[in-house]
C-alpha atoms as a PDB file:
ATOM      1  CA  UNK A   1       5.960 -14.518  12.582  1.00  0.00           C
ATOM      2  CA  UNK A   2       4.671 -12.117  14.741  1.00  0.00           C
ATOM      3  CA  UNK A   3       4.769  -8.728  14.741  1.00  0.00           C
ATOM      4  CA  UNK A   4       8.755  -7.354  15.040  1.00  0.00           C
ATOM      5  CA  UNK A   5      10.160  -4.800  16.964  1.00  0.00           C
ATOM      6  CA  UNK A   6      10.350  -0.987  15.265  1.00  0.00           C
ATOM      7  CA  UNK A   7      13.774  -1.290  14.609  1.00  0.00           C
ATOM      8  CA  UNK A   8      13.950  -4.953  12.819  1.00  0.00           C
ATOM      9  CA  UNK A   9      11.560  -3.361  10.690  1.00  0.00           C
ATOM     10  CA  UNK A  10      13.603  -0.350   9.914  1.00  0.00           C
ATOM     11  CA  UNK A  11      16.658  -2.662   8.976  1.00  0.00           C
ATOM     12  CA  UNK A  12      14.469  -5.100   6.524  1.00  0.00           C
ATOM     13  CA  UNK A  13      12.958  -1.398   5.038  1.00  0.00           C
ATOM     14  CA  UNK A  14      16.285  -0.164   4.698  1.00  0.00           C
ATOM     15  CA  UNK A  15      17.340  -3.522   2.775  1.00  0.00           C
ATOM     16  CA  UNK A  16      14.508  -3.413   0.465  1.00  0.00           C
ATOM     17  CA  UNK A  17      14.610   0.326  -0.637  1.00  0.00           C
ATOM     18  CA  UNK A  18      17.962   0.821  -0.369  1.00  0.00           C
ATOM     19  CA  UNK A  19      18.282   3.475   2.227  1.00  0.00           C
ATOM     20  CA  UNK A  20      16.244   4.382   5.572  1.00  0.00           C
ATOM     21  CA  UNK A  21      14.225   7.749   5.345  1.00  0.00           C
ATOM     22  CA  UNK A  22      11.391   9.857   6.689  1.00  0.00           C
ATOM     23  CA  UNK A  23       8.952   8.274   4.263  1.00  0.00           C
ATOM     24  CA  UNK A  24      10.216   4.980   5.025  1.00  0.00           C
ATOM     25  CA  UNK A  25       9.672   5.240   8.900  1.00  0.00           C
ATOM     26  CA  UNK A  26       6.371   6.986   8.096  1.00  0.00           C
ATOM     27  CA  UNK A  27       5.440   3.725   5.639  1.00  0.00           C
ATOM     28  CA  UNK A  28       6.203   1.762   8.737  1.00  0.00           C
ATOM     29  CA  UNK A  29       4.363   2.990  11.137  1.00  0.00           C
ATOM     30  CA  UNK A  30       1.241   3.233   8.703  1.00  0.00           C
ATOM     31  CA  UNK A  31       1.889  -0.357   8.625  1.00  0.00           C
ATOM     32  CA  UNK A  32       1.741  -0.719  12.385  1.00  0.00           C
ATOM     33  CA  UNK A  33      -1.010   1.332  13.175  1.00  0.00           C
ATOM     34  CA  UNK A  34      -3.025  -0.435  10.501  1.00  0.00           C
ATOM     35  CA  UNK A  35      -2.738  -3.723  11.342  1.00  0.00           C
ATOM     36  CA  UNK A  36      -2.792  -2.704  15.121  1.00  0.00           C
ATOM     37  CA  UNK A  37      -6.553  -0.980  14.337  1.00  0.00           C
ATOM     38  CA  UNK A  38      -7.587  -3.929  12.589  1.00  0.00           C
ATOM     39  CA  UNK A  39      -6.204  -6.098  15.397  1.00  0.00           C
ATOM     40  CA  UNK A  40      -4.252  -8.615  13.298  1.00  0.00           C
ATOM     41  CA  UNK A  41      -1.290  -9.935  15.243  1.00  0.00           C
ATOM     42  CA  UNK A  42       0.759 -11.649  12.742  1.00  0.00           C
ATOM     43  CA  UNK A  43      -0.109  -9.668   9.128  1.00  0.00           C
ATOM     44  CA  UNK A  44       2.792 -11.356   7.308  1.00  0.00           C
ATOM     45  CA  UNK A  45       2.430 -14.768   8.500  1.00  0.00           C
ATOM     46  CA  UNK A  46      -0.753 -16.841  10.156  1.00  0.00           C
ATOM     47  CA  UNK A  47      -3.198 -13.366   9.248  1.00  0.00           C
ATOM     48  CA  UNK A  48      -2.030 -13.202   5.969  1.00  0.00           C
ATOM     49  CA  UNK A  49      -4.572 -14.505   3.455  1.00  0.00           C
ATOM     50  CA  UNK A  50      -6.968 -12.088   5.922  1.00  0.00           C
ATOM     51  CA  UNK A  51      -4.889  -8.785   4.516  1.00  0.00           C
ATOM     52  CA  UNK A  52      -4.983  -6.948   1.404  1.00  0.00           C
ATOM     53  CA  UNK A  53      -3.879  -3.502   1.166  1.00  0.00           C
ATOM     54  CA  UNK A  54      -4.736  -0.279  -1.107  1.00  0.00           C
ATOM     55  CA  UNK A  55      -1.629   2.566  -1.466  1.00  0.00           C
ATOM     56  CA  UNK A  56      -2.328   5.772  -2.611  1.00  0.00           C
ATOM     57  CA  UNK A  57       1.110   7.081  -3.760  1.00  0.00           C
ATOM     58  CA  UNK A  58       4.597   5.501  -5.515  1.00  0.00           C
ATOM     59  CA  UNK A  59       6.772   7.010  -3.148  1.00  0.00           C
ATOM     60  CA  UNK A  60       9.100   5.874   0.031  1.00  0.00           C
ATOM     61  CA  UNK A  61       6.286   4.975   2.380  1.00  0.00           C
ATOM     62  CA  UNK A  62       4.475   2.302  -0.349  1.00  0.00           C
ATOM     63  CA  UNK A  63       7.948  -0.150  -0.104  1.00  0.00           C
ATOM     64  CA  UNK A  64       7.516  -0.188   3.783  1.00  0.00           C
ATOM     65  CA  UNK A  65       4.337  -1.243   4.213  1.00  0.00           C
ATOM     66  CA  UNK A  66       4.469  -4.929   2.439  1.00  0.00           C
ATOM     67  CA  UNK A  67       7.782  -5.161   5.234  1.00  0.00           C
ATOM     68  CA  UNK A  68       4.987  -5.097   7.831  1.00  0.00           C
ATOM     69  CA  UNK A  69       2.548  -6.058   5.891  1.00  0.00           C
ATOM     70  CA  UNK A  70       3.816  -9.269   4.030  1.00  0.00           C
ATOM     71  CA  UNK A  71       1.273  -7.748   1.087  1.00  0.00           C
ATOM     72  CA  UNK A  72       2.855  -8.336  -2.231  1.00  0.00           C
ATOM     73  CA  UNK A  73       1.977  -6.843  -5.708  1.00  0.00           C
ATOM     74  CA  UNK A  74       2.893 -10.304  -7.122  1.00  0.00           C
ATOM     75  CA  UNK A  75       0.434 -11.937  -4.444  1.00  0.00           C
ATOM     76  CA  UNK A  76      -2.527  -9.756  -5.409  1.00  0.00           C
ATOM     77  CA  UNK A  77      -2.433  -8.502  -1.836  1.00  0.00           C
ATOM     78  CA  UNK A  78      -1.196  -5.001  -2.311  1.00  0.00           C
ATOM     79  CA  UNK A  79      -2.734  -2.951  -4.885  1.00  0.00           C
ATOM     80  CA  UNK A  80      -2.062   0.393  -6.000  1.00  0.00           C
ATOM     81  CA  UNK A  81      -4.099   3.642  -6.597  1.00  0.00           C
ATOM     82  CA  UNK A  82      -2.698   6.633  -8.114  1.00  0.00           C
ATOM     83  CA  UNK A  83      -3.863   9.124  -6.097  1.00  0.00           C
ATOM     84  CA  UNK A  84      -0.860  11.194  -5.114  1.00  0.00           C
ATOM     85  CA  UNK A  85      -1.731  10.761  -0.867  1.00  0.00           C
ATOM     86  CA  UNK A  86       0.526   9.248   2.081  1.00  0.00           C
ATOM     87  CA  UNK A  87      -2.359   7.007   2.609  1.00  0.00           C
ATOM     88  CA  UNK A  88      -3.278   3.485   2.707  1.00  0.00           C
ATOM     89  CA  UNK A  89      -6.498   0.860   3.533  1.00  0.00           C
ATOM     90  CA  UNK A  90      -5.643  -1.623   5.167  1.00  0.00           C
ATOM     91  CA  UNK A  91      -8.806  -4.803   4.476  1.00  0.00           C
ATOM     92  CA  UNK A  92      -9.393  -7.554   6.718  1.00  0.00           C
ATOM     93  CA  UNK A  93     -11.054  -9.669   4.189  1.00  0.00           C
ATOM     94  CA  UNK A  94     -12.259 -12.184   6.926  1.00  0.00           C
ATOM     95  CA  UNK A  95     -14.199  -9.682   8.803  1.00  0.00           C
ATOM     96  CA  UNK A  96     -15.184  -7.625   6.270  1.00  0.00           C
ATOM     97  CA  UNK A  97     -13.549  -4.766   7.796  1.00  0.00           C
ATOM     98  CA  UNK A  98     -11.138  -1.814   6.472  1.00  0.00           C
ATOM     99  CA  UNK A  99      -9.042   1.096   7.652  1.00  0.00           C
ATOM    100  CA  UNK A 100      -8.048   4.155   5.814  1.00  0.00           C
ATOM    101  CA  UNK A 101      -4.664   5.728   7.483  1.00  0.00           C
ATOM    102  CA  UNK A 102      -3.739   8.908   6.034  1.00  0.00           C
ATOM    103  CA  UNK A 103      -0.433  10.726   7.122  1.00  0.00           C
ATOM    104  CA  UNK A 104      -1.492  14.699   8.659  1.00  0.00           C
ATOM    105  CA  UNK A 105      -0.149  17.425   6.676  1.00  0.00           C
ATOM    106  CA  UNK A 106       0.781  18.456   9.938  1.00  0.00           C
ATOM    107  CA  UNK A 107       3.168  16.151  10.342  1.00  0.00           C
ATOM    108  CA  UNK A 108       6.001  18.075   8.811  1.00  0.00           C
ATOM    109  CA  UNK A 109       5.931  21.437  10.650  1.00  0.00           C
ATOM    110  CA  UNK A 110       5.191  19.094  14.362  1.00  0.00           C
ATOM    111  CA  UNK A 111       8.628  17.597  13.615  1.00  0.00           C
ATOM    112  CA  UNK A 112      10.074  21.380  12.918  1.00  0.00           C
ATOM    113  CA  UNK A 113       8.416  22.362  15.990  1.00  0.00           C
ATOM    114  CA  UNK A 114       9.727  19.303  17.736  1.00  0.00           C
ATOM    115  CA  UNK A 115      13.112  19.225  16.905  1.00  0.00           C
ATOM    116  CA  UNK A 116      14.130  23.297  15.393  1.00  0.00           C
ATOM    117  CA  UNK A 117      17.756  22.484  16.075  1.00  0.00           C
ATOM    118  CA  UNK A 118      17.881  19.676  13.663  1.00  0.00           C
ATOM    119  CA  UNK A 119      18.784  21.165  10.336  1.00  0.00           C
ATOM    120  CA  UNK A 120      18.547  18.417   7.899  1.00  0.00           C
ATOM    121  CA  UNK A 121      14.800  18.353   7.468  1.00  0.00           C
ATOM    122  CA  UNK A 122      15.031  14.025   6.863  1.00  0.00           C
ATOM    123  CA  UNK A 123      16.398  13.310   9.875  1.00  0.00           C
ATOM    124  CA  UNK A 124      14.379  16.084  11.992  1.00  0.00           C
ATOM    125  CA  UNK A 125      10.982  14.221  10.421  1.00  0.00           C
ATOM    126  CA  UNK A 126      12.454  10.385  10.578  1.00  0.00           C
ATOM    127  CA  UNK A 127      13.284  11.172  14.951  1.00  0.00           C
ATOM    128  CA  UNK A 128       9.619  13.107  15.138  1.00  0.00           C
ATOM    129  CA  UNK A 129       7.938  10.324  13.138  1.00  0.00           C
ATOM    130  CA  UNK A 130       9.456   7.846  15.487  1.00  0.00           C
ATOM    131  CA  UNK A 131       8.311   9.426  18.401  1.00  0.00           C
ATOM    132  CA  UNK A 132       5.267  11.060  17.440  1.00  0.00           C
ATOM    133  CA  UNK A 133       1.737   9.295  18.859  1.00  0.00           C
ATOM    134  CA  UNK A 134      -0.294   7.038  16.121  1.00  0.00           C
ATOM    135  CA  UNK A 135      -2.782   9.858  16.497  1.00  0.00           C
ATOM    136  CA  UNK A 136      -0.779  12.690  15.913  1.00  0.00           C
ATOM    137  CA  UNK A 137       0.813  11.309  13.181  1.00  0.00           C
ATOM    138  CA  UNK A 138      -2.135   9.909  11.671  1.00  0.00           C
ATOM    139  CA  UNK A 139      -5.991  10.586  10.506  1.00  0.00           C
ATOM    140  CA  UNK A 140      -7.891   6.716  10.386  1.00  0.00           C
ATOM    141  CA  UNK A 141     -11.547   6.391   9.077  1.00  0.00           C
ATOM    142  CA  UNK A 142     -13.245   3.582   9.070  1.00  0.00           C
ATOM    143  CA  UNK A 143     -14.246   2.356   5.347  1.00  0.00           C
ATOM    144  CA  UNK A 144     -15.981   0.148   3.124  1.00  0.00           C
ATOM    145  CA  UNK A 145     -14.085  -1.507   0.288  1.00  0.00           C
ATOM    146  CA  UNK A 146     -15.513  -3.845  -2.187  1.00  0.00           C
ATOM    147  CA  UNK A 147     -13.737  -6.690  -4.306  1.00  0.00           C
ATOM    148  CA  UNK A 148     -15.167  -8.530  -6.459  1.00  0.00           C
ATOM    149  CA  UNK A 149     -13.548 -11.985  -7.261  1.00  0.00           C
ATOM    150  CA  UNK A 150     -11.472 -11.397  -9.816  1.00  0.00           C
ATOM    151  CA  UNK A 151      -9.691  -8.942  -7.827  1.00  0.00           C
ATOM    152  CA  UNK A 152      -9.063 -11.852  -5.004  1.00  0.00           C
ATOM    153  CA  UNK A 153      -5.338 -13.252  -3.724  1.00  0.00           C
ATOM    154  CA  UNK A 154      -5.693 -16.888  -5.449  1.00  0.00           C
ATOM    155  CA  UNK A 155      -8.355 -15.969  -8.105  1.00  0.00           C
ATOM    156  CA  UNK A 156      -7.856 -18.538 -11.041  1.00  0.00           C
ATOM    157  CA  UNK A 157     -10.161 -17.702 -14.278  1.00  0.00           C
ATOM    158  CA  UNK A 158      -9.519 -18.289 -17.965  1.00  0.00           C
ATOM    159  CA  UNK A 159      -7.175 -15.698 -20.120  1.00  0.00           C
ATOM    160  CA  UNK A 160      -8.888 -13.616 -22.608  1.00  0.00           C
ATOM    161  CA  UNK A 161      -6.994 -12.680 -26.154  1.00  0.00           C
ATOM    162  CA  UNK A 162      -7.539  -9.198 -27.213  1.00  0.00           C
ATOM    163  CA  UNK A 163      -9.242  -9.232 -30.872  1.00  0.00           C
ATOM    164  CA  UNK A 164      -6.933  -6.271 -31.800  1.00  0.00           C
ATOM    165  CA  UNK A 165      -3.272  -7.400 -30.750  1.00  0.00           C
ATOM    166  CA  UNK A 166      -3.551 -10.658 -30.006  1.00  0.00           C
ATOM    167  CA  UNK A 167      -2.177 -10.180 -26.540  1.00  0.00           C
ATOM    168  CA  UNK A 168      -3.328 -12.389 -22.936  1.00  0.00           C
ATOM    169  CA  UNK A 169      -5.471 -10.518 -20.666  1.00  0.00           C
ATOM    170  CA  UNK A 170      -5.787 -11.922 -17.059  1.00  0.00           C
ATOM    171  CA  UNK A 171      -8.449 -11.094 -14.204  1.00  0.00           C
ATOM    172  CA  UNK A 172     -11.481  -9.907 -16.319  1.00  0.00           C
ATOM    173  CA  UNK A 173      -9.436  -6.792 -16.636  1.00  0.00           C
ATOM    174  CA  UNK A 174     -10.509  -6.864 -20.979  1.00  0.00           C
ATOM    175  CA  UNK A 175     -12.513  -4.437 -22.064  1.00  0.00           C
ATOM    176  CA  UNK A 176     -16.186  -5.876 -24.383  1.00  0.00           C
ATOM    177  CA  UNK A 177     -16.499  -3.061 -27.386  1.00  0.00           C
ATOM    178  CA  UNK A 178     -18.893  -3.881 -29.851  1.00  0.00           C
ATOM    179  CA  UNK A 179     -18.640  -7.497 -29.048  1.00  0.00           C
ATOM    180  CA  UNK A 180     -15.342  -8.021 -29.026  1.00  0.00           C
ATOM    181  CA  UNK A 181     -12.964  -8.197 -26.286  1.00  0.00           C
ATOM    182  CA  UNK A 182      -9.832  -5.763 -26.199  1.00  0.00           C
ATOM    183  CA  UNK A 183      -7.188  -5.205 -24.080  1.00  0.00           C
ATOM    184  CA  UNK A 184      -6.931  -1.828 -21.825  1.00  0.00           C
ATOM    185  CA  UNK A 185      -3.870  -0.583 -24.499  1.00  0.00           C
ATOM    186  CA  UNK A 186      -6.188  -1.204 -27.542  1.00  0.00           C
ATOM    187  CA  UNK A 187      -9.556   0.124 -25.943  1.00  0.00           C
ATOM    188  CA  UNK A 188      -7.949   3.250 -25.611  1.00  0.00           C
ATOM    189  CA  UNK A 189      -6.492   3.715 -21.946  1.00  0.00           C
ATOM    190  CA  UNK A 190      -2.308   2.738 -23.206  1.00  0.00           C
ATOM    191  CA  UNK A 191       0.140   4.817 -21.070  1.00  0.00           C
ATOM    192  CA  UNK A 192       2.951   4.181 -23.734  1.00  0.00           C
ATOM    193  CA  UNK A 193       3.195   4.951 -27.727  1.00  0.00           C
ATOM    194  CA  UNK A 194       4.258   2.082 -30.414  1.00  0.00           C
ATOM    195  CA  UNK A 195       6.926   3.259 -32.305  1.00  0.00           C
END
């Protein structure tokens, strides 16, 4: 399966999110340019046990990149980082290499400048992103990313039982507190309430 033209991609994006949008052709490209940097001709199919990729914000752009990508939560091939940025790292695990790909904050007013009689400010940035050059569009650096097994595509190791709740924890992600081992929730980092 290699790589597809822009617009296949923008029809299997659309199906999967629901809509097409500027973040969604900006996800894309992201996509592109990554695995283009990294030279990997077929990310989704032959290269991709070679590919995992970091995303650095829930928005439009994070559902694109797995269409380009083939990198799946449920694979352990896309993981996710909170950290609010149009960005993503894009790791080719066979030759130990990774790019970062950040979108410019001067994307937005080069697509007002590009296109000033568009008025709807989602189509005026989905033509510009389009059009615009990899480079223009986009700020790369070249980075080091570590995993450690257990945070491998394929990694098999035994399920630990939190002392506290009694619930399975998978991937060495327990936490050891005075010799026993808890889940995240019980050692303190839960993102919900019990009520």
């Amino acid at each position: 399966m290699p790589l597809k033209s822009f617009s296949e991609y923008e029809l299997l994006a659309e199906q999967a999110h629901g809509h097409m949008c500027a973040g969604q052709v900006l996800g894309l490209r992201m996509a592109l340019y990554g695995v283009k940097l990294l030279a990997l001709d077929d990310p989704a199919g032959q290269d991709r046990k070679r590919l995992v990729t970091f995303v650095e914000i829930d928005r439009c752009a994070t559902d694109a990149i797995p269409i380009v990508t083939g990198c799946r939560l449920g694979k352990r091939a896309l993981k996710f980082r909170d950290f609010g940025k149009v960005a993503a790292t894009f790791c080719d695990l066979r030759e130990n290499r990774s790019v970062r790909v950040v979108a410019r904050e001067s994307s937005k007013q080069r697509a007002r400048e590009m296109f000033p009689e568009m008025e709807d400010r989602n189509r005026q940035q989905m033509r510009a992103y389009r059009e615009m050059a990899d480079e223009e569009l986009f700020a790369i650096e070249w980075v080091r990313v570590t995993l450690g097994p257990e945070d491998m595509p394929g990694y098999k190791a035994p399920r630990v039982v939190c002392a506290q709740c009694g619930e399975g924890v998978n991937f060495k992600r327990e936490v050891l507190r005075d010799g026993r081992a808890l889940c995240r929730a019980c050692a303190g980092e839960r993102y919900y309430d019990p009520l």
